[in-house]
C-alpha atoms as a PDB file:
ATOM      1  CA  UNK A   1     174.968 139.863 102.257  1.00  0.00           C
ATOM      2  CA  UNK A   2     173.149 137.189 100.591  1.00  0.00           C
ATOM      3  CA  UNK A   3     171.200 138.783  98.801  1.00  0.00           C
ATOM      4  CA  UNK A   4     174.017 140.878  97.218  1.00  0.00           C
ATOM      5  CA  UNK A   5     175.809 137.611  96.109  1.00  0.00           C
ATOM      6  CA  UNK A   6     172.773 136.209  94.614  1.00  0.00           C
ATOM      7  CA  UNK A   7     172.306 139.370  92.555  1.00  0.00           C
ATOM      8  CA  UNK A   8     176.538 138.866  91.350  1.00  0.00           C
ATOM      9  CA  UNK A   9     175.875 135.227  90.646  1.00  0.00           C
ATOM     10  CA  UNK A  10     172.605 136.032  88.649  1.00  0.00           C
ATOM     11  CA  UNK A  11     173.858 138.696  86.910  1.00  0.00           C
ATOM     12  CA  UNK A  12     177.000 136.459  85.642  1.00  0.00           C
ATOM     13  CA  UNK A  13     174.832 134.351  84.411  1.00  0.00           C
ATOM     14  CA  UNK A  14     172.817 137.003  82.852  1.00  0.00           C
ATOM     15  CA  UNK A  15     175.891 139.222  81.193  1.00  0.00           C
ATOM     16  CA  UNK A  16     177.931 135.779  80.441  1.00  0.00           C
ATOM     17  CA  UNK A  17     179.530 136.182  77.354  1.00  0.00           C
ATOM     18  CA  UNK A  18     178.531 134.352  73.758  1.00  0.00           C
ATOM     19  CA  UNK A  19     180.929 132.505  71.342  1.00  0.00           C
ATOM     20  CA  UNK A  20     180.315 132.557  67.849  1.00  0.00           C
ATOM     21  CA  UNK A  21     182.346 131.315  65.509  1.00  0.00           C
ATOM     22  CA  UNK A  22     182.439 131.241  61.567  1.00  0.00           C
ATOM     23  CA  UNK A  23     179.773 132.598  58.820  1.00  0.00           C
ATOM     24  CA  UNK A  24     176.326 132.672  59.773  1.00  0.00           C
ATOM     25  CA  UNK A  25     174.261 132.512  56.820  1.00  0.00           C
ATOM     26  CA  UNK A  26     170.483 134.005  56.913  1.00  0.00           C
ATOM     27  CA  UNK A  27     167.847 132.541  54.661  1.00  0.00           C
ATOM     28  CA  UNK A  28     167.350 135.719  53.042  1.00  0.00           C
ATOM     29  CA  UNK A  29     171.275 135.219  51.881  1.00  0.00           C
ATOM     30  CA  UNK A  30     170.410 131.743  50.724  1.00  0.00           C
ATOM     31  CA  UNK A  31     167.455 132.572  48.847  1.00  0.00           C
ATOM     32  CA  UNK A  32     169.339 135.875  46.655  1.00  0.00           C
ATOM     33  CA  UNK A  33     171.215 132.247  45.346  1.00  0.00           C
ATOM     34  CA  UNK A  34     169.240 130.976  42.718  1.00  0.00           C
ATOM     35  CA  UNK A  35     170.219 126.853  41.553  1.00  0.00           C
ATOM     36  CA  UNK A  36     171.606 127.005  38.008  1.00  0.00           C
ATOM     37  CA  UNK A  37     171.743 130.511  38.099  1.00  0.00           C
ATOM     38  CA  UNK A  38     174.167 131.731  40.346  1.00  0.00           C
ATOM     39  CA  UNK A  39     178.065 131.759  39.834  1.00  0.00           C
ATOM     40  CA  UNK A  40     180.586 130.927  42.781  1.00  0.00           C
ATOM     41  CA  UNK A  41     181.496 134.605  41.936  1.00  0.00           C
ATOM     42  CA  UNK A  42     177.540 135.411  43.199  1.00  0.00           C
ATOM     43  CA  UNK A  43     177.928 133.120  46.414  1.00  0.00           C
ATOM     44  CA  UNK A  44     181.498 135.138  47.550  1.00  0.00           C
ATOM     45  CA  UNK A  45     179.958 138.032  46.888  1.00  0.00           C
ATOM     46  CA  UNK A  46     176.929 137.260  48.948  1.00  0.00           C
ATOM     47  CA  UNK A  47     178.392 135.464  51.834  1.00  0.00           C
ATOM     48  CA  UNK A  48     181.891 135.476  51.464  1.00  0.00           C
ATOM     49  CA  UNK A  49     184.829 133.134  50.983  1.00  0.00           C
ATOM     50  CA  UNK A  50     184.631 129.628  52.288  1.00  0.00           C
ATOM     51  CA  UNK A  51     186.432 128.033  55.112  1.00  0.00           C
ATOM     52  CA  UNK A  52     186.393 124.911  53.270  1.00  0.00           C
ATOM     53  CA  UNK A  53     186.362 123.806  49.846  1.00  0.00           C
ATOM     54  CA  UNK A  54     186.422 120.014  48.474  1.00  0.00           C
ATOM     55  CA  UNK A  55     187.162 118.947  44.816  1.00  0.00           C
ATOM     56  CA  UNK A  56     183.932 116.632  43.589  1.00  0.00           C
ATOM     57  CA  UNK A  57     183.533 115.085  40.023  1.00  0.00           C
ATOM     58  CA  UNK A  58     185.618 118.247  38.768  1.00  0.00           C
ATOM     59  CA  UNK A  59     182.845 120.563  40.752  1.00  0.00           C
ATOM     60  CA  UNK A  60     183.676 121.988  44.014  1.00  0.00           C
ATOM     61  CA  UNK A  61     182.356 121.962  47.187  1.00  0.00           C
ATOM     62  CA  UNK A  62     182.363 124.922  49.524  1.00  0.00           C
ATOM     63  CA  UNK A  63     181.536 124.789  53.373  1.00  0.00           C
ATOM     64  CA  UNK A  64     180.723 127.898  55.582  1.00  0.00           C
ATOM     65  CA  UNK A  65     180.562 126.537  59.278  1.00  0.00           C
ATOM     66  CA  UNK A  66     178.881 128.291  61.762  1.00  0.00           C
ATOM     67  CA  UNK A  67     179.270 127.583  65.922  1.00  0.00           C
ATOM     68  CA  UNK A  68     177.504 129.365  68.597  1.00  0.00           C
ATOM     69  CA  UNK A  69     177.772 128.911  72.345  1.00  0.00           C
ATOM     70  CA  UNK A  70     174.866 130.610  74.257  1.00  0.00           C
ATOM     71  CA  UNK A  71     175.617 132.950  76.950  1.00  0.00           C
ATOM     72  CA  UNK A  72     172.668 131.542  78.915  1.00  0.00           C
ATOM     73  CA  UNK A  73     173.451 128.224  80.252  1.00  0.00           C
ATOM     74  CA  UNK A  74     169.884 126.998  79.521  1.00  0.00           C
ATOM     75  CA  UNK A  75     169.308 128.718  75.916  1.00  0.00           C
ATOM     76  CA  UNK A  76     170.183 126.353  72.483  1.00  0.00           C
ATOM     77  CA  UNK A  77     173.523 126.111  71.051  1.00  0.00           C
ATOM     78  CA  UNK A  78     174.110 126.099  67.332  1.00  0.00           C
ATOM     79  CA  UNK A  79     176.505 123.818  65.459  1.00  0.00           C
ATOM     80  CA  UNK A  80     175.585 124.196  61.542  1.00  0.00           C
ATOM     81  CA  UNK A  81     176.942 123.876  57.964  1.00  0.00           C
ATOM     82  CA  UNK A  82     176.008 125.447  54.768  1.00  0.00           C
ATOM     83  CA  UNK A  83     177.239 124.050  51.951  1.00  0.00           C
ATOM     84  CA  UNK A  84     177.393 125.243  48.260  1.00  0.00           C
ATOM     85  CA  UNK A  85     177.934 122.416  45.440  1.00  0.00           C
ATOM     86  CA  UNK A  86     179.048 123.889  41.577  1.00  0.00           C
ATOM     87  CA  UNK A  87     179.339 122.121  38.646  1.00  0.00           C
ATOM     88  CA  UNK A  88     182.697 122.693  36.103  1.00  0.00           C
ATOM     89  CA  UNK A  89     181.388 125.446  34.772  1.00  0.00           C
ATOM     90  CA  UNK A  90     180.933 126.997  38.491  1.00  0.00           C
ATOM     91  CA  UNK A  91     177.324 127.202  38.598  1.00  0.00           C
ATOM     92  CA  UNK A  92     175.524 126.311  41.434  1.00  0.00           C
ATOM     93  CA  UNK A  93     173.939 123.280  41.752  1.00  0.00           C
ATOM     94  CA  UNK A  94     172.690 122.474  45.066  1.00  0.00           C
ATOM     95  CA  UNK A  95     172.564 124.729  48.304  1.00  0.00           C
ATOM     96  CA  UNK A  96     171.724 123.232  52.130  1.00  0.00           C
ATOM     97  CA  UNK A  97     172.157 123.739  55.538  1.00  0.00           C
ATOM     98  CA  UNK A  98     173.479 120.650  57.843  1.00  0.00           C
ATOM     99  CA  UNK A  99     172.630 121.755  61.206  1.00  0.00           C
ATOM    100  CA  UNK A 100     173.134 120.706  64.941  1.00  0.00           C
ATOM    101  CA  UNK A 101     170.715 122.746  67.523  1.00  0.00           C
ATOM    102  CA  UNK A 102     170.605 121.952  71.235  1.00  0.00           C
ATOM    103  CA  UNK A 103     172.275 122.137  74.470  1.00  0.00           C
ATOM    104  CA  UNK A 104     175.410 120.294  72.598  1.00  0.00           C
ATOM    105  CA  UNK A 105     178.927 122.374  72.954  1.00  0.00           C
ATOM    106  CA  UNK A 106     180.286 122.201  69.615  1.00  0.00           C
ATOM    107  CA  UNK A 107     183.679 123.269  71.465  1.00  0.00           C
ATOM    108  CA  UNK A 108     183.619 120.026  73.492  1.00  0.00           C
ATOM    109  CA  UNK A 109     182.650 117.950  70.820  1.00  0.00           C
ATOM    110  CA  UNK A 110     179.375 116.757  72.027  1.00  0.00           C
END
């Protein structure tokens, strides 16, 4: 009878279920997007329409956030940010990745 509730308890762990939420972006996605090149037009196209988006300087800002809550209580979390900055004309400028890896739970805020 153990043993049979050891197996259940292991195999919760193993078949947990993941959380992911927002817009993973790849670096294969990020490197199609060429600085001074590319249009905002190119970067929806590519990865989609932002969650956020910030007025700068009469640029924009745009923000695709990306959470994900491993299944496996020991395995990394990920907590990131990419973030797209155009000029006026709606070029791209600049084009980085603000991330957070670890055992933090970006649902907790920790």
């Amino acid at each position: 009878m153990i043993k049979i509730f050891f197996v259940f308890i292991t195999s919760l762990f193993i078949t947990a279920c993941a959380y992911t939420q927002g817009t993973e972006i790849s670096q294969a996605q990020l490197e199609k997007l060429q600085i001074n090149k590319s249009t905002q037009t190119d970067v929806e196209t590519i990865v989609g329409y932002p969650q956020r988006k910030q007025n700068l300087n009469g640029g924009e800002i745009w923000y695709y956030d990306f959470s994900k809550i491993s299944a496996n209580p020991f395995g990394g979390n990920v907590d990131e940010s990419t973030i797209f900055e155009f000029d006026k004309q709606g070029r791209l400028k600049k084009k980085y990745k603000s991330s957070n890896f670890g055992n933090k739970n970006p649902l907790l805020g920790n």
